[in-house]
N, C-alpha and C. Protein backbone atom coordinates (compact mmCIF):
# COMPACT_ATOMS: atom_id res chain seq x y z
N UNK A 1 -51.87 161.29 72.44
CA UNK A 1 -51.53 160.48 71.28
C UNK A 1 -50.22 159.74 71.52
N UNK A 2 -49.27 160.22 72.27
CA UNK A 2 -47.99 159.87 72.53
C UNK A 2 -48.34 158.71 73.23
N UNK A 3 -48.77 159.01 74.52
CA UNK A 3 -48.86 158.00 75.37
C UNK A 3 -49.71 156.98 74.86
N UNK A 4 -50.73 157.02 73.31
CA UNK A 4 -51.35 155.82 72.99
C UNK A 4 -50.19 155.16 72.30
N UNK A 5 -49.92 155.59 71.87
CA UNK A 5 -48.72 155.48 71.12
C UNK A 5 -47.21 154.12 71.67
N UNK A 6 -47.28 154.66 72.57
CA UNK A 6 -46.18 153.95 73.32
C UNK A 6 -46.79 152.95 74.50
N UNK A 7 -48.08 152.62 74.61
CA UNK A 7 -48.94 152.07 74.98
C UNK A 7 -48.87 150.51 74.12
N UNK A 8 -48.98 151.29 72.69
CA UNK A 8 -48.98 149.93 72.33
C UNK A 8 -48.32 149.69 71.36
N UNK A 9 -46.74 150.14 71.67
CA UNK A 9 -45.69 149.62 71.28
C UNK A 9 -45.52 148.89 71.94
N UNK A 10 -45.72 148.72 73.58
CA UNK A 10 -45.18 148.29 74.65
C UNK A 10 -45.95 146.57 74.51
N UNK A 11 -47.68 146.85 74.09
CA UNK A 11 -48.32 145.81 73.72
C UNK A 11 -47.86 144.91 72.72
N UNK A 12 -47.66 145.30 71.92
CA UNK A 12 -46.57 144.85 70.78
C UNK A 12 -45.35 144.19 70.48
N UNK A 13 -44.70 144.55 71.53
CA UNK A 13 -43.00 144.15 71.99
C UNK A 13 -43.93 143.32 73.05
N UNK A 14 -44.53 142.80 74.13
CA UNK A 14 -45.23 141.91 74.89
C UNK A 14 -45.73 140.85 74.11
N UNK A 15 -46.40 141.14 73.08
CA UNK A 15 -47.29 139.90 72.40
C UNK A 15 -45.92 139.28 71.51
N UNK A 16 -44.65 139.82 70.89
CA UNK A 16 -43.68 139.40 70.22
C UNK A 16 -42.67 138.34 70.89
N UNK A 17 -42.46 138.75 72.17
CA UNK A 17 -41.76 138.29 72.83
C UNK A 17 -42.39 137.06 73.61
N UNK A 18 -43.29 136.97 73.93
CA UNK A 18 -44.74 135.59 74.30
C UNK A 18 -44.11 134.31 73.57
N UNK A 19 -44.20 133.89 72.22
CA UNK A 19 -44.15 132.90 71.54
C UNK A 19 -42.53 132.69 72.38
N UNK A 20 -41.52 133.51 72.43
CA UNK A 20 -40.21 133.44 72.51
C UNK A 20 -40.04 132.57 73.73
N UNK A 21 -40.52 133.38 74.73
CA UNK A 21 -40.43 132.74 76.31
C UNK A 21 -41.22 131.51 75.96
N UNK A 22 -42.02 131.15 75.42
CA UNK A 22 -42.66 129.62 75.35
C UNK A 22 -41.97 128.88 75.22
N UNK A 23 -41.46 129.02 73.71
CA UNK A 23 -40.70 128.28 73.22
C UNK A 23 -39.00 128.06 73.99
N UNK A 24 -38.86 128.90 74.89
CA UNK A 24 -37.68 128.45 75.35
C UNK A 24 -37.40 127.81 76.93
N UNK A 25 -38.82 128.06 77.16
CA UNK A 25 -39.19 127.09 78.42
C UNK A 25 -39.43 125.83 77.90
N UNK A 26 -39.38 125.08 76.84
CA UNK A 26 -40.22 123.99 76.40
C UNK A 26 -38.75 123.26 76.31
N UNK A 27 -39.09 121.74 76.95
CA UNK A 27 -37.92 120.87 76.93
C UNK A 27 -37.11 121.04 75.64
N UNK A 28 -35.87 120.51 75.66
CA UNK A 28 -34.98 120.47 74.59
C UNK A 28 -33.87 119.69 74.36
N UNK A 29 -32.93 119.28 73.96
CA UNK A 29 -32.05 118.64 73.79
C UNK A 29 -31.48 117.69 72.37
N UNK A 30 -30.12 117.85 72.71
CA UNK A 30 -29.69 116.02 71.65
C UNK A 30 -28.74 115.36 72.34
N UNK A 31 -28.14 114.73 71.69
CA UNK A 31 -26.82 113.92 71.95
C UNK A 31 -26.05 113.73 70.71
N UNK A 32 -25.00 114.43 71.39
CA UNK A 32 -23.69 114.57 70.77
C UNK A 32 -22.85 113.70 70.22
N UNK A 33 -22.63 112.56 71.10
CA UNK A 33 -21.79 111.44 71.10
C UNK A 33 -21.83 110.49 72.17
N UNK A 34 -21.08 109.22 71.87
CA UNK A 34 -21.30 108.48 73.11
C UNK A 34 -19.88 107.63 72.97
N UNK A 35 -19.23 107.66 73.74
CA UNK A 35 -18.27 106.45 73.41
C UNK A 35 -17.65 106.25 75.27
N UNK A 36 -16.70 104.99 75.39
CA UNK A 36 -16.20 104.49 76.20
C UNK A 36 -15.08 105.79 77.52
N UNK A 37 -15.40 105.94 77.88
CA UNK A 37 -14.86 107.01 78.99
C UNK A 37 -13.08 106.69 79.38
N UNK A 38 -12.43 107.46 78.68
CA UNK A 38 -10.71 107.60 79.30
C UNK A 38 -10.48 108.52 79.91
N UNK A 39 -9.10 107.97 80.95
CA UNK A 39 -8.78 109.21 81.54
C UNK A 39 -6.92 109.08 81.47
N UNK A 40 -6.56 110.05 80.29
CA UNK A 40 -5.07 110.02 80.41
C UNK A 40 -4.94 108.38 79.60
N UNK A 41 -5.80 108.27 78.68
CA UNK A 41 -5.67 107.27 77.68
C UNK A 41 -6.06 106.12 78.80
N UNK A 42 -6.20 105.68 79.56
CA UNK A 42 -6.51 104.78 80.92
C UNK A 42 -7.71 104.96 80.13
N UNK A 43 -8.35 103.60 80.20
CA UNK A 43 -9.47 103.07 80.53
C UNK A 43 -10.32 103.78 81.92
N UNK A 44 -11.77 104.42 82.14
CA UNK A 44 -12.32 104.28 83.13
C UNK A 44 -13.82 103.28 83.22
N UNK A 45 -14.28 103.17 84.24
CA UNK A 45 -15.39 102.64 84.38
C UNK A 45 -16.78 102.78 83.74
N UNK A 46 -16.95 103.59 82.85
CA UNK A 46 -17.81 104.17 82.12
C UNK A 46 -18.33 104.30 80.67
N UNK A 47 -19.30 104.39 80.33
CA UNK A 47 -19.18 105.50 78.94
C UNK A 47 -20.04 106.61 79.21
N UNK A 48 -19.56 107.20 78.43
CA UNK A 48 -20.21 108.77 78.66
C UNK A 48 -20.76 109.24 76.80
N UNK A 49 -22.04 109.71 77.72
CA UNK A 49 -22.43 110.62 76.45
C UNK A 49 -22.83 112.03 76.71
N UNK A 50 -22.71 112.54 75.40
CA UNK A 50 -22.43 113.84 75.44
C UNK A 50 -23.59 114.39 74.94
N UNK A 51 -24.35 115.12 75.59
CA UNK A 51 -25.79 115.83 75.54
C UNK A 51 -25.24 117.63 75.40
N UNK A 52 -25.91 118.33 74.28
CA UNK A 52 -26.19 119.38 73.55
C UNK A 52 -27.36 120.12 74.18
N UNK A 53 -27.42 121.47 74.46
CA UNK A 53 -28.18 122.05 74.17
C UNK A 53 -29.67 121.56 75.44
N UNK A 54 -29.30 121.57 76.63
CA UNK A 54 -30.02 120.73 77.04
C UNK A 54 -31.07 122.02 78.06
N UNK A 55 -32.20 121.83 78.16
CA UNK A 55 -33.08 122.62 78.46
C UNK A 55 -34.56 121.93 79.47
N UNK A 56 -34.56 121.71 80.46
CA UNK A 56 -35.48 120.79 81.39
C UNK A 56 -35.98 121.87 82.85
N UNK A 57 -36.86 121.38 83.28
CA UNK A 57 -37.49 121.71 84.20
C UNK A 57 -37.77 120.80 85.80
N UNK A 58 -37.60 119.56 84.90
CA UNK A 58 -38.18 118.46 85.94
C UNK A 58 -36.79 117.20 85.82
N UNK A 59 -36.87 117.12 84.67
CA UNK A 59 -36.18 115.53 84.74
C UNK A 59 -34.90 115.84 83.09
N UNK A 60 -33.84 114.61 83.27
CA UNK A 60 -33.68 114.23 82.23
C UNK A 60 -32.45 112.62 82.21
N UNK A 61 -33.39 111.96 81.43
CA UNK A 61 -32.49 110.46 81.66
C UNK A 61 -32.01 110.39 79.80
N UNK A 62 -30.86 109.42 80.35
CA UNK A 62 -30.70 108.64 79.33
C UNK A 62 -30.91 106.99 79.51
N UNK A 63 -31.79 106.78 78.53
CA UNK A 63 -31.70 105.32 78.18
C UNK A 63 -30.59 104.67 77.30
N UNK A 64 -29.56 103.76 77.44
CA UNK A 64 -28.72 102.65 76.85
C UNK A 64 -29.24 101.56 76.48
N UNK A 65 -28.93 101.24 75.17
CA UNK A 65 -29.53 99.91 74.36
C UNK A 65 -28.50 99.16 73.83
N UNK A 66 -28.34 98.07 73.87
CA UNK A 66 -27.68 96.79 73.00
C UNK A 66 -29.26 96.55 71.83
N UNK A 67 -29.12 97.52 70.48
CA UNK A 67 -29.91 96.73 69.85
C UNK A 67 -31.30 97.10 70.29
N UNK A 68 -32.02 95.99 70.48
CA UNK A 68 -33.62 96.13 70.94
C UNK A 68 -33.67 96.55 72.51
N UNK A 69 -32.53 95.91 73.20
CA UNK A 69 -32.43 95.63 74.18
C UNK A 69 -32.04 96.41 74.95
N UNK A 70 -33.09 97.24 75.86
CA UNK A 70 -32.79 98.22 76.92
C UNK A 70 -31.53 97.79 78.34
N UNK A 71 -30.59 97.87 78.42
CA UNK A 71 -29.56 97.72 79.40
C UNK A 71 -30.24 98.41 81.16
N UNK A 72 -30.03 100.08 80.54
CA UNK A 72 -30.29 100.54 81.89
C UNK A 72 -30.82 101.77 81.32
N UNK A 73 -30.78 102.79 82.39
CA UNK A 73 -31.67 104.01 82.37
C UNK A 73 -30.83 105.05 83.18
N UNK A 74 -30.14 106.23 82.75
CA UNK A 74 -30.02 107.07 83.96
C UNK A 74 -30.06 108.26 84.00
N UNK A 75 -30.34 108.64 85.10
CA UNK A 75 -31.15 109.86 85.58
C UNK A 75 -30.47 111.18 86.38
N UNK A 76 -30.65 111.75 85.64
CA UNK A 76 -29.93 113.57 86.42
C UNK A 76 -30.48 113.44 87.82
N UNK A 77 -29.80 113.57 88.50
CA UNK A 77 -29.40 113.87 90.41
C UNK A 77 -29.53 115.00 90.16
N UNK A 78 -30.69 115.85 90.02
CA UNK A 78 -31.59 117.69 90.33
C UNK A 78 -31.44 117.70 91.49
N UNK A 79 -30.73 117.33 92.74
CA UNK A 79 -29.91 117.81 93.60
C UNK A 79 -28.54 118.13 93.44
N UNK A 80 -27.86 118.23 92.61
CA UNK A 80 -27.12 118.05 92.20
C UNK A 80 -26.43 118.92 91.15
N UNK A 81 -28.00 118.70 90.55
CA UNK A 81 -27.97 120.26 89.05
C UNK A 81 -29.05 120.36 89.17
N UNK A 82 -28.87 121.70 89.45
CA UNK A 82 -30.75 121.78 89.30
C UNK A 82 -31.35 122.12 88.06
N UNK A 83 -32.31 122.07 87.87
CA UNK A 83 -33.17 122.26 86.39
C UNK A 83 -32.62 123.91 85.39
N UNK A 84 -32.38 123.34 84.29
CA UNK A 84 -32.05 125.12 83.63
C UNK A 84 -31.93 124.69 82.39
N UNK A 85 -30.97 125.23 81.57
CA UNK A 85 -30.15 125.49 80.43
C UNK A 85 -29.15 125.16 80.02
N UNK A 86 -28.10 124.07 79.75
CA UNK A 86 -26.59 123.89 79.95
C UNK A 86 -26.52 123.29 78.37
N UNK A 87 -25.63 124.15 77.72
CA UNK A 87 -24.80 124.15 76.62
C UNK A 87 -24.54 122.93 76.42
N UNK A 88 -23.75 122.01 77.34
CA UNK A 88 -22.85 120.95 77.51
C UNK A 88 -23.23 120.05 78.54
N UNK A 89 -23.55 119.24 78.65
CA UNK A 89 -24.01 118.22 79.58
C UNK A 89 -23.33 116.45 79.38
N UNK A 90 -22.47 115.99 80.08
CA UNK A 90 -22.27 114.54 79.48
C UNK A 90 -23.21 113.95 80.99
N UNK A 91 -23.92 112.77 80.07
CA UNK A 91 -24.50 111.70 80.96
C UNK A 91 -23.00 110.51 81.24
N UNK A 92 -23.01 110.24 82.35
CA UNK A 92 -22.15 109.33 82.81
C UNK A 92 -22.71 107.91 82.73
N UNK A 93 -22.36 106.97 82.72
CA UNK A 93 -22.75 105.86 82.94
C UNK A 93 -21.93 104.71 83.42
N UNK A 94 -22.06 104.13 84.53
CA UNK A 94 -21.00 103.94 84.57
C UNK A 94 -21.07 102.29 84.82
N UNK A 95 -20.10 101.32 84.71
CA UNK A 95 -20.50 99.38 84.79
C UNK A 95 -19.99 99.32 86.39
N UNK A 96 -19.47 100.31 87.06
CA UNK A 96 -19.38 99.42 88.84
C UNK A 96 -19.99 100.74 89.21
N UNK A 97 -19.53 101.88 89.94
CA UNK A 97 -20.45 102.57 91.36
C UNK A 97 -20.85 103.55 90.16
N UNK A 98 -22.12 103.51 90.34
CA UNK A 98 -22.60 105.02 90.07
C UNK A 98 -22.38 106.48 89.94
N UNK A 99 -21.89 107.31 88.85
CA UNK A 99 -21.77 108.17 89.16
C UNK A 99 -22.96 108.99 89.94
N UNK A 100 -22.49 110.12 91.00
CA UNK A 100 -23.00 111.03 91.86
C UNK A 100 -24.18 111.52 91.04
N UNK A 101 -24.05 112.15 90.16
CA UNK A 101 -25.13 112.83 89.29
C UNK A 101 -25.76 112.16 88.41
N UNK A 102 -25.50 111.01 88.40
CA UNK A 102 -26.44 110.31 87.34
C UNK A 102 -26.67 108.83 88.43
N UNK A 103 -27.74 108.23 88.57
CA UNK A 103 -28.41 107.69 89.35
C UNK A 103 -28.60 106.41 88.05
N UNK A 104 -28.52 104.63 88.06
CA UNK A 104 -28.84 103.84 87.10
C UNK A 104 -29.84 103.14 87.31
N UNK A 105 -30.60 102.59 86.61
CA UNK A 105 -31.83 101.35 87.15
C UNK A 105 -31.11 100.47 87.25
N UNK A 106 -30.71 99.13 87.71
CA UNK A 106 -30.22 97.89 88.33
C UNK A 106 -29.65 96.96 86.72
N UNK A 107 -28.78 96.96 86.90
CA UNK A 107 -28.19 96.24 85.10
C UNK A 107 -27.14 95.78 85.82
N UNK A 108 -26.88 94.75 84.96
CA UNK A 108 -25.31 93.86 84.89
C UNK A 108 -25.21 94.23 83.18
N UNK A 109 -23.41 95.08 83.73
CA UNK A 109 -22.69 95.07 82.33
C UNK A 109 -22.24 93.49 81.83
N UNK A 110 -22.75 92.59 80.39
CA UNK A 110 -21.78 92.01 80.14
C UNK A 110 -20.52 92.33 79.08
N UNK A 111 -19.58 91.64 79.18
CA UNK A 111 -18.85 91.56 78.34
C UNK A 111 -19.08 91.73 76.69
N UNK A 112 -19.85 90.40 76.70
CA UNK A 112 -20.63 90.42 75.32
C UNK A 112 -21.68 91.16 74.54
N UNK A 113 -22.14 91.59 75.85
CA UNK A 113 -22.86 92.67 75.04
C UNK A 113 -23.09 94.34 75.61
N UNK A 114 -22.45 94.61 74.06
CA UNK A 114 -21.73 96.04 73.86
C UNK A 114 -23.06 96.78 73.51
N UNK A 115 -23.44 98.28 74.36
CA UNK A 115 -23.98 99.22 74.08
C UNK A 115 -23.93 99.06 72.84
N UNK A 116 -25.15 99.71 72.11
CA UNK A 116 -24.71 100.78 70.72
C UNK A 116 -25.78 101.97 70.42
N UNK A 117 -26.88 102.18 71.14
CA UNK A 117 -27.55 102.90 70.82
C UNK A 117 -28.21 103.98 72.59
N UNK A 118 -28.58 105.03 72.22
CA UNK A 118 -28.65 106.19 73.58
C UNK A 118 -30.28 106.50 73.42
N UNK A 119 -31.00 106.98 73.65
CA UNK A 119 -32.03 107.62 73.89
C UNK A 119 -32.59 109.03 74.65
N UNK A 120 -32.33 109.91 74.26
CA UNK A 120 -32.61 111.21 75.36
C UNK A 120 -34.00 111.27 75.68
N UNK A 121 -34.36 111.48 76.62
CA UNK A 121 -35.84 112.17 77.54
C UNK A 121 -35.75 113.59 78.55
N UNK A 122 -35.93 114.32 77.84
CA UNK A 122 -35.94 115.23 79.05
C UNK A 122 -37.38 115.97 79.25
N UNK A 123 -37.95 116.27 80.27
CA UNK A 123 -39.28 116.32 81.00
C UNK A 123 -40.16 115.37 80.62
N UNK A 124 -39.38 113.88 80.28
CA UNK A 124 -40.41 113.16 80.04
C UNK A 124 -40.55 112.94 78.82
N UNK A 125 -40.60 113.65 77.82
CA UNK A 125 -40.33 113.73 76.30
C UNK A 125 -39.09 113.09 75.59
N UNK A 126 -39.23 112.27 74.93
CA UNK A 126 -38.13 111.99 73.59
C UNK A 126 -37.72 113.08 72.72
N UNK A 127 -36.38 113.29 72.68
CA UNK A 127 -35.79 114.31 72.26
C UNK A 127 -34.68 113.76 71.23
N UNK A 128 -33.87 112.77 71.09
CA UNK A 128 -32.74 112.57 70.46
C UNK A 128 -32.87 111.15 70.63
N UNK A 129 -32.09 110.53 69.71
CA UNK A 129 -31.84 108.67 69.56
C UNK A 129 -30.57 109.24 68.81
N UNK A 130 -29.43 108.49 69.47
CA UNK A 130 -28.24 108.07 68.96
C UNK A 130 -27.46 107.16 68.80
N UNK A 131 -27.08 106.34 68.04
CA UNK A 131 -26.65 104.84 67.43
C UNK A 131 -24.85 105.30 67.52
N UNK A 132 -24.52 104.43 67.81
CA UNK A 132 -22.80 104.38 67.98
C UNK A 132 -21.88 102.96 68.10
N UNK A 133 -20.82 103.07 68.00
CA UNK A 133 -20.08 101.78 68.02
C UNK A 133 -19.08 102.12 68.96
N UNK A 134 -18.91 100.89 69.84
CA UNK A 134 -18.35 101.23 70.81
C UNK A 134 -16.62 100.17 70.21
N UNK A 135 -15.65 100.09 70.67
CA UNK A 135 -14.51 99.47 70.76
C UNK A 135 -15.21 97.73 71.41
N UNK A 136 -15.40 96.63 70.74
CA UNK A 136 -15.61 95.51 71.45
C UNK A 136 -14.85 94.79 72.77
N UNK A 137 -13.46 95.01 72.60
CA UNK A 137 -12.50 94.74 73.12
C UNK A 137 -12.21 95.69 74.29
N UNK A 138 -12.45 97.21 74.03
CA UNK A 138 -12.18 97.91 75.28
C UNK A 138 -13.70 97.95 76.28
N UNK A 139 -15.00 97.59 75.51
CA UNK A 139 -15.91 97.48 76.07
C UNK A 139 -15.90 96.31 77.64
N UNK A 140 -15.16 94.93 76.96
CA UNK A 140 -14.69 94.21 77.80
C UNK A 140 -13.77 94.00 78.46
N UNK A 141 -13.08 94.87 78.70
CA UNK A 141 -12.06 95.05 79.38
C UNK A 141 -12.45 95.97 80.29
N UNK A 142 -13.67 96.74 80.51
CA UNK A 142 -14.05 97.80 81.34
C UNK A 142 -13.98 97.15 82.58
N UNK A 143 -14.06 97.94 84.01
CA UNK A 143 -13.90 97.40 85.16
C UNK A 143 -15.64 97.20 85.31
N UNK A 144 -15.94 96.28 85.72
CA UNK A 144 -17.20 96.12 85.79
C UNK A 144 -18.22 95.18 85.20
N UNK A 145 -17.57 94.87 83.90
CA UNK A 145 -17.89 94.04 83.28
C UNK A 145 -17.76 92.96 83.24
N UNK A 146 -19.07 91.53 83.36
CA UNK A 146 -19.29 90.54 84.10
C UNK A 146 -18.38 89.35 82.73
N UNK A 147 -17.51 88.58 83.52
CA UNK A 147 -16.84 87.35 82.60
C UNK A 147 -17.40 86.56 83.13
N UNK A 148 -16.76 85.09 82.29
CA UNK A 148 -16.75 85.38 80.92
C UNK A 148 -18.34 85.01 80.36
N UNK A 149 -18.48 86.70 79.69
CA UNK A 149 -19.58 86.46 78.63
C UNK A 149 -20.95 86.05 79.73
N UNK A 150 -20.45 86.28 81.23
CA UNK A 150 -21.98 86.00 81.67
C UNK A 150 -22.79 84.96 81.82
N UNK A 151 -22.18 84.02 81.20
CA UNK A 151 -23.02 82.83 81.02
C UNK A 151 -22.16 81.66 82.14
N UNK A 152 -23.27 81.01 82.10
CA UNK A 152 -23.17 79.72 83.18
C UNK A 152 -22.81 78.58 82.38
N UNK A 153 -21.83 77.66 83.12
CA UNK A 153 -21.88 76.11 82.46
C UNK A 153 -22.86 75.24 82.48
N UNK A 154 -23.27 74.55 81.44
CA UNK A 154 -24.51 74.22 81.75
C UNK A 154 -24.23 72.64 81.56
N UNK A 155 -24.48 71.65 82.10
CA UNK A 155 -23.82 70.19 82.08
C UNK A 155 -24.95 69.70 80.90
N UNK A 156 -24.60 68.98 79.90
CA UNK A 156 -25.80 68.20 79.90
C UNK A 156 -26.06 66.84 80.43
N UNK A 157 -26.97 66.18 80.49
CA UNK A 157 -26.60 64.70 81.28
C UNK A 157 -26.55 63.60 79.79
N UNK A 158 -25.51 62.34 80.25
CA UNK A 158 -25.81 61.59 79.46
C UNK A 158 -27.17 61.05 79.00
N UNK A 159 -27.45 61.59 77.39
CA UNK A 159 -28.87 60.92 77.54
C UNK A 159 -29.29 59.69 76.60
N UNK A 160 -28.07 58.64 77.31
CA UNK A 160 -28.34 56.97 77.09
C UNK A 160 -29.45 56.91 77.93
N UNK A 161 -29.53 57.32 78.95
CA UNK A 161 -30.40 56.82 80.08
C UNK A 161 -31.58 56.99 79.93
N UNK A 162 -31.97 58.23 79.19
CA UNK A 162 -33.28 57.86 78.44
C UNK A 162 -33.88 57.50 77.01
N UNK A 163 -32.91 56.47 77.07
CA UNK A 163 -33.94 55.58 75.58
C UNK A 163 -34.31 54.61 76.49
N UNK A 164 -35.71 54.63 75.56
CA UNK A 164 -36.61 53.77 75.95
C UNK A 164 -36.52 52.26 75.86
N UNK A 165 -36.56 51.36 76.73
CA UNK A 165 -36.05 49.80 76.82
C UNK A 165 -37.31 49.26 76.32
N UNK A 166 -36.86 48.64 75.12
CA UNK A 166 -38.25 47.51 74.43
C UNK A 166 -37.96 46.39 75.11
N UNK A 167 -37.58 45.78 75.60
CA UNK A 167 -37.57 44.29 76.39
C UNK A 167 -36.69 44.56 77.57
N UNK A 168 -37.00 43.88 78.60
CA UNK A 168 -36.07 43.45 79.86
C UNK A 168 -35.23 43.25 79.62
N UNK A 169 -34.38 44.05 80.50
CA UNK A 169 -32.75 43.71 80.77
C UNK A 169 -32.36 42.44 81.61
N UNK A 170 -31.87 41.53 81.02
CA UNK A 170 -31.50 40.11 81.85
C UNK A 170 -30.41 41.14 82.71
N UNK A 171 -30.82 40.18 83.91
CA UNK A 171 -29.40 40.66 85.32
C UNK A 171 -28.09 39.37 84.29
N UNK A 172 -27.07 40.17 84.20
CA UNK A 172 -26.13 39.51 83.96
C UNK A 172 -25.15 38.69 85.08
N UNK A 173 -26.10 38.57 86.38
CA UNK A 173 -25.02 38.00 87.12
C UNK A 173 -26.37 36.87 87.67
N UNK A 174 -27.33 36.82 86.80
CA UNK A 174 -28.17 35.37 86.51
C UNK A 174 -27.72 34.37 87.29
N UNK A 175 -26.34 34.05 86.10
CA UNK A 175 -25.98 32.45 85.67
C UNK A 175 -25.26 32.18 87.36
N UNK A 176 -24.21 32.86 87.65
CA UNK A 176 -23.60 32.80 89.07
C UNK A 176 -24.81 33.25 90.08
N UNK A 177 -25.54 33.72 89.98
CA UNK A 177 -26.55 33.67 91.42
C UNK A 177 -27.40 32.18 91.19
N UNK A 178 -27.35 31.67 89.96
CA UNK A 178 -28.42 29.98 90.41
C UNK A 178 -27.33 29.28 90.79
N UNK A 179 -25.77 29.20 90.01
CA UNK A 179 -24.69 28.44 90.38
C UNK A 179 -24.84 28.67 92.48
N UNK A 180 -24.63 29.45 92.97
CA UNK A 180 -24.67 29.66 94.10
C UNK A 180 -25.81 28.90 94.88
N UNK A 181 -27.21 29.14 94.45
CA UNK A 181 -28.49 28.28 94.98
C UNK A 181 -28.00 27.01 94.79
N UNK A 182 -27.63 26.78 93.80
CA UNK A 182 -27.80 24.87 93.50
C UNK A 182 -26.73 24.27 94.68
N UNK A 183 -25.53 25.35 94.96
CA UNK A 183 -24.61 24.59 95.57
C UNK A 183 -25.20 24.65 97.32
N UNK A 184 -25.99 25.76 97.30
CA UNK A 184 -26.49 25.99 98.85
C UNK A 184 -26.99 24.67 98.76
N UNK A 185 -28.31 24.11 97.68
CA UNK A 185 -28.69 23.47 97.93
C UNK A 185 -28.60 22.19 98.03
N UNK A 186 -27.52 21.87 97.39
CA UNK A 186 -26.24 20.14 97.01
C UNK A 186 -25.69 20.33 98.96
N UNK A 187 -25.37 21.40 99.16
CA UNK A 187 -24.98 21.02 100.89
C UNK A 187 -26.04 21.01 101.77
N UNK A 188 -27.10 21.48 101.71
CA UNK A 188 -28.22 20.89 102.58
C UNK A 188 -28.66 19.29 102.41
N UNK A 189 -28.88 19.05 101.21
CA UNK A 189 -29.24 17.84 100.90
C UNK A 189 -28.18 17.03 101.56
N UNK A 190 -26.65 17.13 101.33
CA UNK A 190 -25.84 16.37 101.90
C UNK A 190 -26.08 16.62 103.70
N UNK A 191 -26.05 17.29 104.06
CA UNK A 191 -26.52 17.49 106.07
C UNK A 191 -27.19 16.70 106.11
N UNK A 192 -28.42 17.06 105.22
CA UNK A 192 -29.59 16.27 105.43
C UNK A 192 -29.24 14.68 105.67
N UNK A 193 -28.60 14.18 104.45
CA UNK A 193 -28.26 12.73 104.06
C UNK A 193 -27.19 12.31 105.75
N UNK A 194 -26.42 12.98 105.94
CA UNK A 194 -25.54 12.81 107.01
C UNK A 194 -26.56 12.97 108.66
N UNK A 195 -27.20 13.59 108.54
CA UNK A 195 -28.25 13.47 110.07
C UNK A 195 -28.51 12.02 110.07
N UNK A 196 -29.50 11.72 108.75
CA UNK A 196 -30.14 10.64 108.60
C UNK A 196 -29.08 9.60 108.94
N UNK A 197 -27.91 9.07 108.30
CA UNK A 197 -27.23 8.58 108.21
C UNK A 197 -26.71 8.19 109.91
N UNK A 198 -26.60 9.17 110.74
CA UNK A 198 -25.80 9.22 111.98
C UNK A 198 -27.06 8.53 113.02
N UNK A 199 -28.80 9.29 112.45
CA UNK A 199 -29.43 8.44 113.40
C UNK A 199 -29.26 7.25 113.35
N UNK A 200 -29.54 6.10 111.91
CA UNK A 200 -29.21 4.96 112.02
C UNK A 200 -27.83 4.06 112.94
N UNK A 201 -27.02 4.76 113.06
CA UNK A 201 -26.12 4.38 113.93
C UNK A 201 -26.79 4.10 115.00
């Protein structure tokens, strides 16, 4: 009786503990915060956000948004850290070299346009969205960030040149190009008159 007994206590404490281990193998995470990265009040190359509670197996990125507008993407270096459990995790991000542990998809920081929103994924799963305001001014001042504003000069051309001409343009140098013919032709006539003139001699 004992040993049924403790048989399936043992079954019992097994089937209790089941849901537990599931549930704590199963991705997890948030984000904490996100703002512009200092060091010793210095400006650095970065912003960093701050990931909670973070729990993965395979993967975990953060996505950066201006708005609608996806910037970049970056991704835990699991050489680096390998897959587990960590209390505390900041994603780096950075506008010139890459941080080591976080890997970016191909973006140009501009000036003008300032992060404001994060996205967590870890194993693939959406886990957290976080909206933030960054400093405008220290955003552009980051090392990395493309002036000014990114944009190109763009010329426009004068556009007299295309309205459309309802009648011909008279050449304004007309009147002096016939003045010129008539006189070519007042001195031939005179040669002429002077040949004639010299045969009779």
């Amino acid at each position: 009786m004992k040993k049924f007994l403790s048989l399936a206590l043992a079954v019992l404490m097994l089937a209790v503990m089941l849901p537990i281990t599931a549930l704590a193998a199963e991705p997890s995470g948030s984000i904490e915060r996100a703002a512009i990265t200092h060091d010793n009040r210095i400006l650095k190359n970065a912003v960093s956000v701050d990931l909670k509670n973070v729990n993965f197996e395979s993967s975990v990125q953060v996505q950066l948004y201006s708005d609608e507008t996806l910037l970049t993407t970056a991704t835990l270096n699991t050489d680096k850290l390998e897959a587990g459990s960590y209390p505390y995790l900041t994603c780096c991000i950075a506008t010139q070299t890459a941080d080591e542990y976080w890997s970016l998809t191909p973006w140009t920081p501009k000036d003008n346009i300032v992060p404001n929103k994060a996205v967590l994924f870890v194993d693939g799963h959406e886990q957290d969205t976080k909206t933030f305001a960054l400093d405008a001014d220290e955003w552009a001042a980051l090392p990395g960030t493309v002036r000014p504003s990114s944009g190109s000069i763009v010329i426009i051309p004068d556009r007299t040149e295309d309205t459309p001409k309802t009648e011909p343009e008279k050449n304004p140098t007309t009147g002096a190009n016939d003045m010129v013919a008539a006189a070519v032709a007042l001195m031939a006539v005179s040669a002429l008159g002077m040949a004639v003139l010299t045969r009779k001699k």
